[in-house]
Protein backbone atom coordinates (compact mmCIF):
# COMPACT_ATOMS: atom_id res chain seq x y z
CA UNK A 1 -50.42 -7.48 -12.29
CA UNK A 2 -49.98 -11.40 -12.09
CA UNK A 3 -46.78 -13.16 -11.93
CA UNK A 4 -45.07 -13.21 -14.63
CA UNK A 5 -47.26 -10.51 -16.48
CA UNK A 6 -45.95 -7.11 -18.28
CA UNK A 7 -47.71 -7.76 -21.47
CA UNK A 8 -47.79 -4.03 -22.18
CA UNK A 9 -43.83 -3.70 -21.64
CA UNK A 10 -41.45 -4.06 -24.84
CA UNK A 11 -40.70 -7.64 -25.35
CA UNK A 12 -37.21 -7.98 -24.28
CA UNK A 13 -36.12 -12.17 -24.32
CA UNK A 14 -33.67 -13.00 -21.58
CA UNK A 15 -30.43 -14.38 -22.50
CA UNK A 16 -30.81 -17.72 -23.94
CA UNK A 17 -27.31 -18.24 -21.75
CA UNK A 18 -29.28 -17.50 -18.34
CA UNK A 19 -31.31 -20.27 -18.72
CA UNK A 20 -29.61 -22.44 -16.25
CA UNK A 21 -30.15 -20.06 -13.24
CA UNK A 22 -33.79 -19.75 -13.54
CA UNK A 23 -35.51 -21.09 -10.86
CA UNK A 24 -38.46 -23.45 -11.43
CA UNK A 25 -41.73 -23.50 -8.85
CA UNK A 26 -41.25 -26.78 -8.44
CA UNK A 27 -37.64 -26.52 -7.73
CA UNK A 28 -36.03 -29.66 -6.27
CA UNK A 29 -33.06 -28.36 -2.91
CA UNK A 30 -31.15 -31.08 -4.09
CA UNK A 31 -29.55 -29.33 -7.33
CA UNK A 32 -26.62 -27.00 -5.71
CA UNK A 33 -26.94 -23.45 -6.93
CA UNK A 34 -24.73 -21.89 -10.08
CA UNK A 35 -21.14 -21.32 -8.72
CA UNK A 36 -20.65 -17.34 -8.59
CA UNK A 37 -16.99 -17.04 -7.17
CA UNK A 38 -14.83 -19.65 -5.37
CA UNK A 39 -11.72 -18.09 -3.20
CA UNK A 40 -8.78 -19.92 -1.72
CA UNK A 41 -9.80 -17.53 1.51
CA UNK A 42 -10.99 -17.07 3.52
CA UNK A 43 -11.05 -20.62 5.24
CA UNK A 44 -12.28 -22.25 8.95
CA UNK A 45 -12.24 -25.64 10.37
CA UNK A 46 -16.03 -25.42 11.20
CA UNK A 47 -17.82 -25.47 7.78
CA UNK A 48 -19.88 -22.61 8.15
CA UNK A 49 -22.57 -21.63 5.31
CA UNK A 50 -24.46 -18.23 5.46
CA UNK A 51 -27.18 -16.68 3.25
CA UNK A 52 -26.42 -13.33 1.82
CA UNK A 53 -29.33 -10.92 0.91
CA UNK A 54 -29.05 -7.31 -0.75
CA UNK A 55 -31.25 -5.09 -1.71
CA UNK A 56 -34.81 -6.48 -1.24
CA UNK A 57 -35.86 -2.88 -1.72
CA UNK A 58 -39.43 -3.86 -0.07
CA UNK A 59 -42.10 -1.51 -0.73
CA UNK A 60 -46.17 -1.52 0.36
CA UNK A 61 -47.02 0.88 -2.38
CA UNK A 62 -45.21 1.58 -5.41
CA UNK A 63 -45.32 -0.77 -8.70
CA UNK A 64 -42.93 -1.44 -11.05
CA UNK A 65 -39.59 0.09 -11.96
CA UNK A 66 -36.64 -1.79 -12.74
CA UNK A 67 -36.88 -3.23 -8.77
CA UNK A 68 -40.33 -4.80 -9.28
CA UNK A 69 -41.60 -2.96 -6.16
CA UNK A 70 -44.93 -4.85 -6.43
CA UNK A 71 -43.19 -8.22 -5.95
CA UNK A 72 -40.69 -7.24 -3.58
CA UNK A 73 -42.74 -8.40 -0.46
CA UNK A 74 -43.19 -11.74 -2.41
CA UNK A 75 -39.41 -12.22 -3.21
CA UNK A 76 -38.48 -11.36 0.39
CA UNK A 77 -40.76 -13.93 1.70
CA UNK A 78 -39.07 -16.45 -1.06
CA UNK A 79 -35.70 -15.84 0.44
CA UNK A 80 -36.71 -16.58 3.43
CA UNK A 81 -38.77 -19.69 2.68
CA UNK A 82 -36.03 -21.02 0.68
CA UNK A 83 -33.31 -20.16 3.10
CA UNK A 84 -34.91 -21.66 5.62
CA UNK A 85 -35.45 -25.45 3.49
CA UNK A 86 -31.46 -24.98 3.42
CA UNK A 87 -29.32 -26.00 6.06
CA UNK A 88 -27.44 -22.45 7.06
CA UNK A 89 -26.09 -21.07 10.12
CA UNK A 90 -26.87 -17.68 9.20
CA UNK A 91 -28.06 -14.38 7.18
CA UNK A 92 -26.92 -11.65 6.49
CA UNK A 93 -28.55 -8.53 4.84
CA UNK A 94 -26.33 -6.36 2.80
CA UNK A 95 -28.71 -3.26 3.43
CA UNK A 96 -31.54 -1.55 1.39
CA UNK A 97 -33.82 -3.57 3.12
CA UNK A 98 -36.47 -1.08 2.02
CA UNK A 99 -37.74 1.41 -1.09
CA UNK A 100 -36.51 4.29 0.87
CA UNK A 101 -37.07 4.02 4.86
CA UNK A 102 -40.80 4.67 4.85
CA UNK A 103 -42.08 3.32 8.27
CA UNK A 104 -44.69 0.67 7.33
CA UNK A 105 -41.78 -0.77 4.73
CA UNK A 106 -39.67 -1.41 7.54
CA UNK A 107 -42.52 -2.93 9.77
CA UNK A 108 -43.12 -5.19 6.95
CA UNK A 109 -39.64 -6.53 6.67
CA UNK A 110 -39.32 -7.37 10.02
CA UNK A 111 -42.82 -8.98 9.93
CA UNK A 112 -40.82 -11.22 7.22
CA UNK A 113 -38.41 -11.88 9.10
CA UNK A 114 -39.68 -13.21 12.12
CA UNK A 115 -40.38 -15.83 10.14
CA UNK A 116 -36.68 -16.92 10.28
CA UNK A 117 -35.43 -19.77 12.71
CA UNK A 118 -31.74 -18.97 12.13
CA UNK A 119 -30.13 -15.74 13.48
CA UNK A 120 -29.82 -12.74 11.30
CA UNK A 121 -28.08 -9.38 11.05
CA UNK A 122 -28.08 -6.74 8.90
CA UNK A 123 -26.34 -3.45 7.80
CA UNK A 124 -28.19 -0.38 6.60
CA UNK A 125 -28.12 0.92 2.62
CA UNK A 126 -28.71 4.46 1.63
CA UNK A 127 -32.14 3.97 1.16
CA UNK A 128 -32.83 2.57 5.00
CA UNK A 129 -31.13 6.12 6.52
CA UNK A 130 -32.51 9.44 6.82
CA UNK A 131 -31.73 11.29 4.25
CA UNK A 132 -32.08 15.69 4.11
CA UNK A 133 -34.20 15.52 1.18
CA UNK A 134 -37.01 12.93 2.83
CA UNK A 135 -40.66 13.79 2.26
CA UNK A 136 -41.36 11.05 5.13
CA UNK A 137 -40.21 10.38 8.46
CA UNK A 138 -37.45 7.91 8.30
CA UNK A 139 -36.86 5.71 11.29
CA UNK A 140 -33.53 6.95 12.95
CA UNK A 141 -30.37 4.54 12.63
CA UNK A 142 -31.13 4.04 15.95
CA UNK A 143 -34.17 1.93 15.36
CA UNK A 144 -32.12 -0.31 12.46
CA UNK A 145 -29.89 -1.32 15.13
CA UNK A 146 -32.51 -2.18 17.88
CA UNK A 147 -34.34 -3.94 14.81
CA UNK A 148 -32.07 -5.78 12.70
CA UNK A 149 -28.35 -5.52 14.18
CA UNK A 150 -27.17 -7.47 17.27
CA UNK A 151 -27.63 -4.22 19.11
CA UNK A 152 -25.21 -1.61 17.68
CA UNK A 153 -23.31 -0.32 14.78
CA UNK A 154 -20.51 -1.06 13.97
CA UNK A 155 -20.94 -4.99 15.08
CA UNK A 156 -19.03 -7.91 15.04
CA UNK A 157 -20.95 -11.38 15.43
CA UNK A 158 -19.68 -15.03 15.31
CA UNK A 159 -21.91 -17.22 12.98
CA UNK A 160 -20.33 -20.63 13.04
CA UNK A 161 -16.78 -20.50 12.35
CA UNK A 162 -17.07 -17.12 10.94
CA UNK A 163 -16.80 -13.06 12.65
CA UNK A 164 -19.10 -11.34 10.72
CA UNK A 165 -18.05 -7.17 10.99
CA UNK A 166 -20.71 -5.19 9.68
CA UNK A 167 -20.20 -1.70 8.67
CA UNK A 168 -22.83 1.17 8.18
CA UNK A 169 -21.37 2.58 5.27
CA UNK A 170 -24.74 4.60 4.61
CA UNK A 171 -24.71 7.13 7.38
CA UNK A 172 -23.02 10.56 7.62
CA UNK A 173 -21.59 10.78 11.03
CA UNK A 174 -24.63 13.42 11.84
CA UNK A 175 -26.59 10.62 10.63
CA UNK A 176 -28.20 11.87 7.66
CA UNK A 177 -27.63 11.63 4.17
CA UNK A 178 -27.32 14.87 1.88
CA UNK A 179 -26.74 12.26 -1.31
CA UNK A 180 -28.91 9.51 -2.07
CA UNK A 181 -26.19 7.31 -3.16
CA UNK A 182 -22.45 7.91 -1.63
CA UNK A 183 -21.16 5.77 0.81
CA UNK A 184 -18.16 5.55 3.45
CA UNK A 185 -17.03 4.04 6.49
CA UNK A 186 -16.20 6.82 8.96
CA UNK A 187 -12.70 7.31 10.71
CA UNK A 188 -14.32 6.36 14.30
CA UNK A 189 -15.54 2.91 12.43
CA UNK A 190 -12.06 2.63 10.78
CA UNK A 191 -10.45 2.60 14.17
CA UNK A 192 -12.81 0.29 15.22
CA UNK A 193 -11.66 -2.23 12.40
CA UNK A 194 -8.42 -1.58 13.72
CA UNK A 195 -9.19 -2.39 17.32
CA UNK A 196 -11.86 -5.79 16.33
CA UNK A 197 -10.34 -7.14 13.30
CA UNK A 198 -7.23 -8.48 15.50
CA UNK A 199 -10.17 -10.37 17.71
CA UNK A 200 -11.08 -12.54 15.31
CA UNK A 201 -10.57 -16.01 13.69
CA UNK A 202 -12.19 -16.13 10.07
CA UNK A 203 -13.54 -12.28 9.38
CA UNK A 204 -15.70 -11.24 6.39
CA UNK A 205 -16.54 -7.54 6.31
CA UNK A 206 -19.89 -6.44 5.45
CA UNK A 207 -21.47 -2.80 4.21
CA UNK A 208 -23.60 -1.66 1.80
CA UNK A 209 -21.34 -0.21 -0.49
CA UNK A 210 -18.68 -2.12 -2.23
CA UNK A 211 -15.41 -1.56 -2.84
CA UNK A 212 -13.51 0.54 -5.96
CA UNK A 213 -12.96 -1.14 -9.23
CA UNK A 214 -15.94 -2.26 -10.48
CA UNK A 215 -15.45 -0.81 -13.62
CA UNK A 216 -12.03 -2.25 -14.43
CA UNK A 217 -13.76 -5.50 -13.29
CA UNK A 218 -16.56 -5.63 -15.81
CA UNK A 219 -17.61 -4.48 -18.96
CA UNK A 220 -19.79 -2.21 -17.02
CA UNK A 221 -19.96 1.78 -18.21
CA UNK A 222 -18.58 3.84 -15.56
CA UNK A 223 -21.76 5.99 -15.69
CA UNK A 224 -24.02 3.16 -14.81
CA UNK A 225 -21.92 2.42 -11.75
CA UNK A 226 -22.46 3.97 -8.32
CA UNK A 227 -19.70 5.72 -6.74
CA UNK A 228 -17.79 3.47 -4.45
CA UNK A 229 -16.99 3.69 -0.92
CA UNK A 230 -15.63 7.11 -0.71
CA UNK A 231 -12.67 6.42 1.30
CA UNK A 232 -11.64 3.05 0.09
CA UNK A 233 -8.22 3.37 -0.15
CA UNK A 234 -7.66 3.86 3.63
CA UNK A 235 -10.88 1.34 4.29
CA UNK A 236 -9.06 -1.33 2.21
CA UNK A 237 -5.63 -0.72 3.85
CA UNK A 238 -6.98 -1.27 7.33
CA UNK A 239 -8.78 -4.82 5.85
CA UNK A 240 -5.44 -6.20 4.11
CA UNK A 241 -3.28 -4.69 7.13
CA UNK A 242 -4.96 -7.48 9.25
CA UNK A 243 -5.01 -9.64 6.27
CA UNK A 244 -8.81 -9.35 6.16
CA UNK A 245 -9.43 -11.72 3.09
CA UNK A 246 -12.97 -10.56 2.04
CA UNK A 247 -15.19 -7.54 1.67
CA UNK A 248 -18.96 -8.42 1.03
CA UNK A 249 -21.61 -5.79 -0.61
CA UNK A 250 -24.17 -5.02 -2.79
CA UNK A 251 -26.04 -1.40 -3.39
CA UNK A 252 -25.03 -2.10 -7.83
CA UNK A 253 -27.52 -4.77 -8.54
CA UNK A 254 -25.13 -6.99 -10.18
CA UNK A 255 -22.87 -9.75 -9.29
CA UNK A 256 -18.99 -8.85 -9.78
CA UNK A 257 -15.58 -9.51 -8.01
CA UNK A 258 -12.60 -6.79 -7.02
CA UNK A 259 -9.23 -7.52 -5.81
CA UNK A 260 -7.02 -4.70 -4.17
CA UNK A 261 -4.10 -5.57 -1.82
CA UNK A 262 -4.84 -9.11 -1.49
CA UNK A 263 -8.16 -8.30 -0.22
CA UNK A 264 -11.37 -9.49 -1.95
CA UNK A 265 -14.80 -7.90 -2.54
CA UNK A 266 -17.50 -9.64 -3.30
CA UNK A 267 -20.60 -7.99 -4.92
CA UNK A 268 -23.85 -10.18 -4.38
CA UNK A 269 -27.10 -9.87 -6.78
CA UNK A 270 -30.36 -8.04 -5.81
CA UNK A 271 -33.17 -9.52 -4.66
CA UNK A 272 -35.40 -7.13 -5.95
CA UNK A 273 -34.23 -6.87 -9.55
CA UNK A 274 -32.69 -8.66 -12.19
CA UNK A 275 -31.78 -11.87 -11.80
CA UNK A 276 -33.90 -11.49 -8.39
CA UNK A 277 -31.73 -13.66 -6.32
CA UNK A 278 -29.76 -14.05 -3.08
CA UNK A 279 -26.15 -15.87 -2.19
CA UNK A 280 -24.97 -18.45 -0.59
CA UNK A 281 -21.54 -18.06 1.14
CA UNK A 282 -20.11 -21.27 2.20
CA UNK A 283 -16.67 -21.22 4.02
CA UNK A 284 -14.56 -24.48 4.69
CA UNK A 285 -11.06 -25.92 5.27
CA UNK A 286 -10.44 -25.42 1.67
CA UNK A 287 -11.52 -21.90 1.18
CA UNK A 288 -14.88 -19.99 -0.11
CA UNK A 289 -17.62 -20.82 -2.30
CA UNK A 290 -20.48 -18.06 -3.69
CA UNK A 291 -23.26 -19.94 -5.05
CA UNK A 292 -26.18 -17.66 -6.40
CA UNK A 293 -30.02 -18.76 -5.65
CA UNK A 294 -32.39 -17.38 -7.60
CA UNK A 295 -36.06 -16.75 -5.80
CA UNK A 296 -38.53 -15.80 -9.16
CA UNK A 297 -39.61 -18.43 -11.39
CA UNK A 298 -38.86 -18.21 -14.93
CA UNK A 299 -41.91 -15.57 -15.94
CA UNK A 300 -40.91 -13.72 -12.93
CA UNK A 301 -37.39 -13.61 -13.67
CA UNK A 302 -38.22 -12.79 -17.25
CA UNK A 303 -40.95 -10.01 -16.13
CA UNK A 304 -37.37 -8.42 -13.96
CA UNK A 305 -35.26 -8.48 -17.17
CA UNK A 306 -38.03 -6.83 -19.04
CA UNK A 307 -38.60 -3.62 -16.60
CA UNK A 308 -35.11 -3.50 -16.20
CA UNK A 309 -34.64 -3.36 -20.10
CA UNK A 310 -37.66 -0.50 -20.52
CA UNK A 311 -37.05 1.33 -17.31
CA UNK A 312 -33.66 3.22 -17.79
CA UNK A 313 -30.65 3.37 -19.87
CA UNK A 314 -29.22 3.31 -16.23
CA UNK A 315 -31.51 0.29 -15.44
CA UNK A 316 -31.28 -1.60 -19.56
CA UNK A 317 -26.91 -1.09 -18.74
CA UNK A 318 -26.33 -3.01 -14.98
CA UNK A 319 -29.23 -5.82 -16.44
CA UNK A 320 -27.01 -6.24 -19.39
CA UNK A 321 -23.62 -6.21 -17.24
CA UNK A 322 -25.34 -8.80 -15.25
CA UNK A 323 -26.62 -10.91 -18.10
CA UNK A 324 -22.83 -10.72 -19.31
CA UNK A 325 -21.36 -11.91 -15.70
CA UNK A 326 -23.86 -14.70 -15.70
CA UNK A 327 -23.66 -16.18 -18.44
CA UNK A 328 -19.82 -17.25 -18.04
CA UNK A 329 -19.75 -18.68 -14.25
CA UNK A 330 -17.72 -18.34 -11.81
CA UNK A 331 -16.75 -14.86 -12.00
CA UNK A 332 -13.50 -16.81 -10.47
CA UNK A 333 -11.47 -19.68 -9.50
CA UNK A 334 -8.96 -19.89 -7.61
CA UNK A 335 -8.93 -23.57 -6.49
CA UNK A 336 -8.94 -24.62 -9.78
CA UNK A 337 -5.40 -26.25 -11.15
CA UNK A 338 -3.37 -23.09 -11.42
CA UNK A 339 -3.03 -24.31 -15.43
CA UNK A 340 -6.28 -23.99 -15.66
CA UNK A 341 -6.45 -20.95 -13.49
CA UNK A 342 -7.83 -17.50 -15.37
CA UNK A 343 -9.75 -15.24 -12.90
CA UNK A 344 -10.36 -13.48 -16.05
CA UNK A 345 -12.87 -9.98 -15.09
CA UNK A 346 -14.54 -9.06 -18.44
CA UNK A 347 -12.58 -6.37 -20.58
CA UNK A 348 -10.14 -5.90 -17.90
CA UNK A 349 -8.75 -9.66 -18.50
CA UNK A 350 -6.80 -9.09 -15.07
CA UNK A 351 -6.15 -12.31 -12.76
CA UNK A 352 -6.65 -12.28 -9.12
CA UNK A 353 -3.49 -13.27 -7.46
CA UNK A 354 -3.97 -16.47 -5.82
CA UNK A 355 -4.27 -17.06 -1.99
CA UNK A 356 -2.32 -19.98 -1.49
C-alpha cells in the first residue's frame, strides 16, 4: 500500500477543523506546533524542552488496523528525524513501543533509535510485557530496562531542569500480565515515589497508563475508554502529597487533560494512529507548554482517520473524541488572563483550578 492509499476503505473526510495540524512534506521547523495544554506548573529556571512519544505500536508484519501497523516503522523514524531538526534536551517514550513484544519489533525500535543524538528513556505499555496469554516469547522486563531505561525500573533521570520518574505501570509484580489492558503502579513503586519524589527539583511522572477521569474530561463514551490506573486514588495522593504538579501518559490514543488534587495528567496522542503525532513538553520560568507535532503528511494523516473510522466502533469512537479535542485548542489555559480563563473539558464544562 503507498502512502496515503486505502482506496478500498469507506471514504471517511477528516474534519475540515483539523486542517491546521496536518503536517506538510515540505514542512518548514520554523512554524511552532498547535498549542495542546499550557499549565501554570510545573516551572524551572533552566528552560528545558522534551519530546514525548506514545504508542508507536511498531510492527515488522502486520498491516493495517486502526494503528497503521504497516507505517509504524515509517512514523517512528519521522519522530525521530523531526525530533532531532528540533532543539530538545530529551525524549521520552510513554510505552507501547511495540505491536505486542514480539522480539524482532523490539530489535527494530532500538535500531530506530540509535539514530537519536539526545538521551532517551522510556517506560513499558501493556503491549511491551509478557503477558499469560502470549503465543510468542516476549522479552522479559528485564531486557526493557537494559534497552531503553537508564538501567532500572522504577527510574528517576534529570533532563535539563527537569526529574523525569518513570513508572512501569504495565507489569504485575510476578511480571506478567493476565489482562491485556489494566494498569497500576505497585505498592513497592508507591513507596518509592514516596522516598524519590522529595529528591527532586521540577518532577513530571511518567507511565503508561493515565490517570482516572477521562470520561468526565471528554465527550468520550466510557466504553471506548481503557480502564485507568487501577489504584489511582492512592497513586495520585502520593503525587499531590509532594505537590507533584504533573502526571504524563498515553495507552488511549487521544489527547485529553485530568485534574485531581491539584495534580495534573496529561494524555499525549499516538504515534501510530490518528492524528499520528508526538508532543512537545516545554517547561520554563513561567510554567508548561504541550505543543502537538504531527509526523504523517496530509494523505497519511487522512489514510489514519480512515482505518480508524472502518476498523471498530471502539476505533471510529477515540478518532472522533480526538477529532473533537482538536479541533478547539488548547485543551487548557491557565496563563491566560484569569477573565479570559475557561479550562473548559468537553461535556464536563469543569475548570481546572489554577496554579498560581
Amino acid at each position: 500500500m503507498n502512502e496515503g492509499s486505502g482506496d478500498h476503505l469507506p471514504r471517511h473526510e477528516l474534519p475540515a477543523e483539523f486542517g491546521d495540524l496536518r503536517a506538510q512534506d515540505d514542512a518548514s521547523h520554523t512554524d511552532e506546533p498547535a498549542m495542546l495544554a499550557r499549565f501554570a506548573r510545573p516551572r524551572t529556571e533552566t528552560r528545558t524542552t522534551l519530546a514525548i512519544v506514545s504508542d508507536p505500536h511498531v510492527s515488522t508484519a502486520k498491516e493495517e488496523t486502526w494503528k497503521v501497523f504497516h507505517r509504524t516503522e515509517r512514523r517512528l523514524r519521522a519522530a525521530v528525524t523531526d525530533i532531532e531538526a528540533r532543539d530538545v534536551d530529551g525524549v521520552v517514550f510513554a510505552g507501547d513501543l511495540t505491536e505486542d513484544g514480539r522480539p524482532a519489533d523490539f530489535e527494530l525500535v532500538a535500531d530506530v533509535l540509535s539514530d537519536l543524538r539526545v538521551p532517551f528513556v522510556a517506560v513499558p505499555g501493556n503491549h511491551d510485557v509478557p503477558k499469560d496469554f502470549d503465543d510468542h516469547e516476549t522479552p522479559p522486563i528485564s531486557d526493557f530496562q537494559a534497552d531503553f531505561t537508564p538501567g532500572e525500573l522504577p527510574f528517576h533521570e534529570r533532563i535539563g531542569g527537569v526529574d523525569v520518574l518513570g513508572l512501569n505501570s504495565a507489569s504485575n509484580p510476578d511480571g506478567s500480565l493476565d489482562d491485556c489492558h489494566g494498569g497500576e503502579v505497585s505498592p513497592t513503586q508507591l513507596d518509592w515515589l514516596d522516598n524519590t519524589l522529595p529528591e527532586t527539583e521540577t518532577p513530571i511522572v511518567v507511565s503508561h497508563h493515565n490517570m482516572a477521569g477521562l470520561a468526565d474530561r471528554t465527550d468520550a463514551d466510557p466504553a471506548i475508554l481503557h480502564s485507568p490506573l487501577g489504584d489511582d486514588e492512592e497513586f495520585t495522593e502520593t503525587l499531590a502529597r509532594h505537590d507533584a504538579a504533573l502526571h504524563l501518559s498515553g495507552h488511549v490514543h487521544l489527547p485529553a487533560v485530568t485534574e485531581n488534587r491539584g495534580v495534573r495528567g496529561a494524555v499525549v496522542p499516538a504515534l501510530c494512529s490518528f492524528p499520528q503525532a508526538y508532543t512537545l513538553l516545554e517547561v520554563g520560568p513561567d510554567g508548561t507548554t504541550l505543543r502537538i507535532v504531527p509526523v504523517a503528511d496530509r494523505e497519511g494523516v487522512a489514510e489514519s482517520y480512515r482505518l480508524a473510522q472502518s476498523h471498530s466502533a471502539r476505533s471510529r469512537g477515540v478518532s472522533n473524541v480526538v477529532a473533537e479535542q482538536l479541533a478547539d485548542l488548547p485543551l487548557v489555559d491557565e496563563r491566560a488572563p484569569r477573565e479570559a480563563h475557561t479550562g473548559d473539558f468537553g461535556k464536563a464544562k469543569t475548570p481546572l483550578a489554577r496554579l498560581d
